[in-house]
C-alpha atoms as a PDB file:
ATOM      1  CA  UNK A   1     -38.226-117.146  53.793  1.00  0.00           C
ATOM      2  CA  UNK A   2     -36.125-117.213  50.935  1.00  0.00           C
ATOM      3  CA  UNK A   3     -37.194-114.753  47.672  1.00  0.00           C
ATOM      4  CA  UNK A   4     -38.485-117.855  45.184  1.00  0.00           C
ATOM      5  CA  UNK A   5     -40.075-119.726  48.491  1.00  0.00           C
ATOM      6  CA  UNK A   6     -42.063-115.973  48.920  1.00  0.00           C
ATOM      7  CA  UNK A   7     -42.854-115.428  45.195  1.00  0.00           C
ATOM      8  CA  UNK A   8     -44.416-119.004  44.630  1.00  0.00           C
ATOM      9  CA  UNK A   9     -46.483-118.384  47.484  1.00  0.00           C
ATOM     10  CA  UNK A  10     -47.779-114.700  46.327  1.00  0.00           C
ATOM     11  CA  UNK A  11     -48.243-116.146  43.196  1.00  0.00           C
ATOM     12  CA  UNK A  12     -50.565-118.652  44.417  1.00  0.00           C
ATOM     13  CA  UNK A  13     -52.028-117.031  47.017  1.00  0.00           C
ATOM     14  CA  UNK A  14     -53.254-114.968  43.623  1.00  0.00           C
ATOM     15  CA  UNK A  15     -53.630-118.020  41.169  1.00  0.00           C
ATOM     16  CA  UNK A  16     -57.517-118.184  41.182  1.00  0.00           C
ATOM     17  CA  UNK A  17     -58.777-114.791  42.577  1.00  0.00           C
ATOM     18  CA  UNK A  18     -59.270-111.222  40.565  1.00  0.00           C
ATOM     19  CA  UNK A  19     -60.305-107.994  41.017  1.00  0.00           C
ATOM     20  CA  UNK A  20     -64.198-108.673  40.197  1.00  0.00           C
ATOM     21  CA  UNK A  21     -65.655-112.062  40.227  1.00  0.00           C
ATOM     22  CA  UNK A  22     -66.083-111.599  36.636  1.00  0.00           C
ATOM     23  CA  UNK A  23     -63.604-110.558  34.184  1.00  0.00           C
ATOM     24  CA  UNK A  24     -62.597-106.794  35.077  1.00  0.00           C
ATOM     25  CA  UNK A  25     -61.101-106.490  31.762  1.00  0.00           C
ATOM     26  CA  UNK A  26     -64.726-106.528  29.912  1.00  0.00           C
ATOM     27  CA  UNK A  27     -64.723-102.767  31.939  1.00  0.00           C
ATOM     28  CA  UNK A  28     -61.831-100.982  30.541  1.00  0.00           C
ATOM     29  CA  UNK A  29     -61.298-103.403  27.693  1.00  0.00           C
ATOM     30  CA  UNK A  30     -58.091-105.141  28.862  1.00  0.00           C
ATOM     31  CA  UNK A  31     -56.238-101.442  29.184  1.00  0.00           C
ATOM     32  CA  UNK A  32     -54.180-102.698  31.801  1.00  0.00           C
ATOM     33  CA  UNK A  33     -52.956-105.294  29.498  1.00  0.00           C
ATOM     34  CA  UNK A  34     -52.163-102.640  26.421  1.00  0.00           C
ATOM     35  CA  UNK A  35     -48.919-101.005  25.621  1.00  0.00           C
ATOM     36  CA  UNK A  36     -49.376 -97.046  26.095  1.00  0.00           C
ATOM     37  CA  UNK A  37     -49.140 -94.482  23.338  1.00  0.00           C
ATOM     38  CA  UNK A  38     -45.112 -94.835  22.737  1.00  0.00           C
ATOM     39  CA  UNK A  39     -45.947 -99.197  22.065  1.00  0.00           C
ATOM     40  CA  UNK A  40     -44.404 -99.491  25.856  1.00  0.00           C
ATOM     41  CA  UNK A  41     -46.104-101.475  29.144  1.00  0.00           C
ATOM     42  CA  UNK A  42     -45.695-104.006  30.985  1.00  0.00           C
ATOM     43  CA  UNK A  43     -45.616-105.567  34.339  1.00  0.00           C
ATOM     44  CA  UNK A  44     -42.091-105.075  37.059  1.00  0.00           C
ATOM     45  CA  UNK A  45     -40.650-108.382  37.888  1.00  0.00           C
ATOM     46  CA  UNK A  46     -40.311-109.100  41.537  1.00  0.00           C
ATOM     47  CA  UNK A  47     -36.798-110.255  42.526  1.00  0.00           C
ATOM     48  CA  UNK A  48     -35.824-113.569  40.910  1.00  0.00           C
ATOM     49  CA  UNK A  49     -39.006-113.876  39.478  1.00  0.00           C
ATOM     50  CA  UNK A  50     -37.401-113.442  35.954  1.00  0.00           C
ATOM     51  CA  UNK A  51     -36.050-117.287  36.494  1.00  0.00           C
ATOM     52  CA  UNK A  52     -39.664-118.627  35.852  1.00  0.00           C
ATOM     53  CA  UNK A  53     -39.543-117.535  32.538  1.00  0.00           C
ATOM     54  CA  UNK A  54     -36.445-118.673  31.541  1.00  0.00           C
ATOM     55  CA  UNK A  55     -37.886-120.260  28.158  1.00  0.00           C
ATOM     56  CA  UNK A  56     -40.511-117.365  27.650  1.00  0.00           C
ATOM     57  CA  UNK A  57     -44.144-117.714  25.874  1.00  0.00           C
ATOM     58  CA  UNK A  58     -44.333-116.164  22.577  1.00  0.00           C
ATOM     59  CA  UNK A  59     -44.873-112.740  22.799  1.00  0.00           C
ATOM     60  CA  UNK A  60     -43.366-111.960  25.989  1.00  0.00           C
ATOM     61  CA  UNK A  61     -39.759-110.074  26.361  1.00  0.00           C
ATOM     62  CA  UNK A  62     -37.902-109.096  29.538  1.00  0.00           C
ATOM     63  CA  UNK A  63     -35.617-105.646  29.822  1.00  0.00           C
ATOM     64  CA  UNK A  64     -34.345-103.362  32.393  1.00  0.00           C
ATOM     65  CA  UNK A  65     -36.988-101.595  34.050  1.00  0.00           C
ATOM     66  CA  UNK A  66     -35.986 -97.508  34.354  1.00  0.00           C
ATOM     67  CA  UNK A  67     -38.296 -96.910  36.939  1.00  0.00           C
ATOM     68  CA  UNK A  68     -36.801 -99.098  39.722  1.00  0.00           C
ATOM     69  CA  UNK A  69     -32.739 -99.882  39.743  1.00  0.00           C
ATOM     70  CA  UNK A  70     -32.206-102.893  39.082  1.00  0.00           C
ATOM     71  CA  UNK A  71     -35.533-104.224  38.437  1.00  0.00           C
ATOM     72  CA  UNK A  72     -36.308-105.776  35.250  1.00  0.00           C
ATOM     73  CA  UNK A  73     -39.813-105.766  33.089  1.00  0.00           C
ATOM     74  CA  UNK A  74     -41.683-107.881  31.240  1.00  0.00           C
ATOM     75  CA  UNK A  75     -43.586-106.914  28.430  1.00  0.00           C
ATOM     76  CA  UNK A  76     -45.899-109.537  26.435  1.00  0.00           C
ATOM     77  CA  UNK A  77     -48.578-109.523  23.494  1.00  0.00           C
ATOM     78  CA  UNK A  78     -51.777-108.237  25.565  1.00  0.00           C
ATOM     79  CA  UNK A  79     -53.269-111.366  26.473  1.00  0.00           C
ATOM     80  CA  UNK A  80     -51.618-114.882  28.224  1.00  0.00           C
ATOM     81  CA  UNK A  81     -53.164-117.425  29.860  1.00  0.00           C
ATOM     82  CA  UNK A  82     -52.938-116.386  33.930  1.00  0.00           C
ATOM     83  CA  UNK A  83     -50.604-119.512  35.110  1.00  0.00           C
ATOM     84  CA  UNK A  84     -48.139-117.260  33.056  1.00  0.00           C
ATOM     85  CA  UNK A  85     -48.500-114.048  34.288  1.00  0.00           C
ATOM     86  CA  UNK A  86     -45.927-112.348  36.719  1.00  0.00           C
ATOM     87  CA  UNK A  87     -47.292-111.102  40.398  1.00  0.00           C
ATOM     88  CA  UNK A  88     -47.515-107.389  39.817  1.00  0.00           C
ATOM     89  CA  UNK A  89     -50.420-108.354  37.146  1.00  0.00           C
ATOM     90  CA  UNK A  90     -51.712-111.092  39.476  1.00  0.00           C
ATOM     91  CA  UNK A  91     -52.253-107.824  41.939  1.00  0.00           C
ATOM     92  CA  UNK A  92     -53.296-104.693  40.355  1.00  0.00           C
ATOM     93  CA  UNK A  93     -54.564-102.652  40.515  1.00  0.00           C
ATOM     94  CA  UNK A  94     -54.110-102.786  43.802  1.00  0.00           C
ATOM     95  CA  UNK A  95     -50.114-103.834  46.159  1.00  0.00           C
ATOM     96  CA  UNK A  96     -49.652-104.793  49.515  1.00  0.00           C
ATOM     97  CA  UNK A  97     -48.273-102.494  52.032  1.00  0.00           C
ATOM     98  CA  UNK A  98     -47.010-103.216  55.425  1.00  0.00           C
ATOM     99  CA  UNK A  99     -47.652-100.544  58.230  1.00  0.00           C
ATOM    100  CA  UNK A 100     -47.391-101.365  61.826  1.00  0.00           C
ATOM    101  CA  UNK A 101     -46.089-104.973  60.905  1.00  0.00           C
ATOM    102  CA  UNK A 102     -49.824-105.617  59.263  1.00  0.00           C
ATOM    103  CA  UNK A 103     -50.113-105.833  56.009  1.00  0.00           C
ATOM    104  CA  UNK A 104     -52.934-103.920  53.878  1.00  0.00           C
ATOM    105  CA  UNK A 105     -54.367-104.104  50.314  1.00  0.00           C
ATOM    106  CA  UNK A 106     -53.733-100.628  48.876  1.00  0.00           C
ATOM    107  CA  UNK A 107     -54.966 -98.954  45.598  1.00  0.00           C
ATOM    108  CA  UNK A 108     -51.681 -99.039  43.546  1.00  0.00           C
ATOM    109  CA  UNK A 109     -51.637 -94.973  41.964  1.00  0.00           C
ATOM    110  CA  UNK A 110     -50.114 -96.028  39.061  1.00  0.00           C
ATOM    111  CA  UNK A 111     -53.480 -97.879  37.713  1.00  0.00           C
ATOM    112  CA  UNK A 112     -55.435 -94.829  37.673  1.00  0.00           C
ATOM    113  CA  UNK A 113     -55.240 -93.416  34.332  1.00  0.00           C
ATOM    114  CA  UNK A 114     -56.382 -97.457  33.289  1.00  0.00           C
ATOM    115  CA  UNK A 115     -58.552 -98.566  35.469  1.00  0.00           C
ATOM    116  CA  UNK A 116     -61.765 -97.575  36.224  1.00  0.00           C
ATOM    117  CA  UNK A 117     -62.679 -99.401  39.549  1.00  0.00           C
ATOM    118  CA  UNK A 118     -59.507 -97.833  41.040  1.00  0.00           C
ATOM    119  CA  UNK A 119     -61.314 -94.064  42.029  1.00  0.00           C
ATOM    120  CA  UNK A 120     -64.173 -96.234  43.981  1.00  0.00           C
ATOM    121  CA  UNK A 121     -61.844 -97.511  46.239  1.00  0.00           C
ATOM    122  CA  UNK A 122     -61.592-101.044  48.088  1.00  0.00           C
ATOM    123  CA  UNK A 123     -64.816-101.741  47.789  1.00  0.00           C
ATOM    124  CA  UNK A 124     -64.802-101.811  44.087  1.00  0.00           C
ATOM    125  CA  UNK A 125     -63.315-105.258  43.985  1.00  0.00           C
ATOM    126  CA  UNK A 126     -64.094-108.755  45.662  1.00  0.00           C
ATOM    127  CA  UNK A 127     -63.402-108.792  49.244  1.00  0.00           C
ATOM    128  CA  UNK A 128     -61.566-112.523  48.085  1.00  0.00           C
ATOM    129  CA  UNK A 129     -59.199-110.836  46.043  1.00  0.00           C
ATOM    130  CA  UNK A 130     -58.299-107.565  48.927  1.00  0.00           C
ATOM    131  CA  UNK A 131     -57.558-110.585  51.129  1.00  0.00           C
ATOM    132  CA  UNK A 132     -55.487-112.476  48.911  1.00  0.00           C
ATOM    133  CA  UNK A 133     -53.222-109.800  47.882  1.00  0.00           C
ATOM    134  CA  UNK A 134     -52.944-109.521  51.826  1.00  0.00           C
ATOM    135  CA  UNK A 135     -52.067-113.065  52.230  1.00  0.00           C
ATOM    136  CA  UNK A 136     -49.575-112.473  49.142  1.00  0.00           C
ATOM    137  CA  UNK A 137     -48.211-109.557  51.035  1.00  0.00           C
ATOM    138  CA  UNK A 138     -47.618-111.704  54.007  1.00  0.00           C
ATOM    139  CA  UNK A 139     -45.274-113.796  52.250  1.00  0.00           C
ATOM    140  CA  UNK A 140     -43.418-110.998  50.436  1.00  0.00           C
ATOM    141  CA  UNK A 141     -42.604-108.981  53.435  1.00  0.00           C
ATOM    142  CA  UNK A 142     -41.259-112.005  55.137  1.00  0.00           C
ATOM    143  CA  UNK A 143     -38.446-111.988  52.445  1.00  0.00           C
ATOM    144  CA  UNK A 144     -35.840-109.277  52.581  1.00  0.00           C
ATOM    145  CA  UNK A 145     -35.649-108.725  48.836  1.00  0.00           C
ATOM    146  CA  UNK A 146     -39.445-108.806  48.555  1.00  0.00           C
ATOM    147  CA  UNK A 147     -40.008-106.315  51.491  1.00  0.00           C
ATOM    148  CA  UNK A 148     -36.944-103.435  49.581  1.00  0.00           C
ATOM    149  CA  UNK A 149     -38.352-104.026  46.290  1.00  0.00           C
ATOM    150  CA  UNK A 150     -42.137-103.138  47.681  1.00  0.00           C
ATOM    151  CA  UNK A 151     -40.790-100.131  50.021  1.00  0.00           C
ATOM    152  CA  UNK A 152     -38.752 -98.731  46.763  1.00  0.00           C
ATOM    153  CA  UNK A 153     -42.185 -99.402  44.760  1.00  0.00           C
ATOM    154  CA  UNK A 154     -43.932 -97.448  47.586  1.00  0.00           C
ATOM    155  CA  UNK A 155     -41.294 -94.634  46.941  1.00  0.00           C
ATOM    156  CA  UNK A 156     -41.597 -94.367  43.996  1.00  0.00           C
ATOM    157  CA  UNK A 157     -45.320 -94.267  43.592  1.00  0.00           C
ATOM    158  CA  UNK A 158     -45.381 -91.471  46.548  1.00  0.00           C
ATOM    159  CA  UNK A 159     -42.843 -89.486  43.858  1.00  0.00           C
ATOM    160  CA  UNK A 160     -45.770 -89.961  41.700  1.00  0.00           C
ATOM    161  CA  UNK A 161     -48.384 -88.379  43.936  1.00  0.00           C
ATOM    162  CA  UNK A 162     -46.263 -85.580  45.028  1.00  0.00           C
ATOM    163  CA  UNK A 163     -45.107 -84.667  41.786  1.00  0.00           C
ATOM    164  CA  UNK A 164     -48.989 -83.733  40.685  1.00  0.00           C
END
């Protein structure tokens, strides 16, 4: 499968699921959406995904990321409509993660410090949404881009942990 084929399905594997059948953000007030202290966030672009936003909605800017090589980030205004919003905000809090050749919803560390459901574990969200960032998971680690971008992720979220 080739890397756009893979994101357009991930993305719409996602389009009309979220973490809580209601709107998670009424629980930590939309932090995932907020810039942090230093007026930086954002979500990582998946590769090629940057070519859907070619003409991009007001608000919304795309740089290097520093965390990943390579990778690039897109930042917007703290609120967009969700046919606009790139995959790694279609999944958190939580990735997928391939083990064994099956894919699995994991809690993604990096949402701890915003979200509040995160320290409950899987059960905290809708059983829909676990399975669709599955299915999204599926179609990512069919692509090779997709499945090095999500094991450098990985890495770099296990740098996190260790580093505490």
């Amino acid at each position: 499968m080739d890397r756009i084929d893979a994101l357009l399905r991930a993305r719409e594997a996602l389009e009309n699921v979220t973490p809580l059948k209601t709107d998670c953000g009424r629980v930590c007030g939309g932090a995932c959406c907020l810039p942090d202290e230093d007026g930086r966030g954002g979500m990582l672009l998946f590769p090629g995904e940057e070519t859907l936003y070619e003409k991009l909605p007001e608000g919304f800017s795309i740089a290097p990321a520093a965390e990943i090589p390579g990778a690039l980030l897109l930042t917007c205004g703290g609120t967009c409509a969700r046919a606009v919003r790139p995959l790694s905000c279609r999944l958190f809090p939580l990735l997928p993660r391939e083990k064994d050749g099956r894919v699995t919803a994991v809690r993604d560390r990096r949402g701890f410090i915003v979200c509040p459901l995160l320290p409950q574990g899987l059960s905290a969200f809708d059983p829909a949404f676990c399975r669709a960032v599955c299915r999204a998971g599926e179609y990512l680690y069919a692509c090779p881009e997709h499945r090095a971008f999500l094991t450098a992720l990985h890495t770099l979220i296990r740098s996190f942990k260790e580093a505490l």
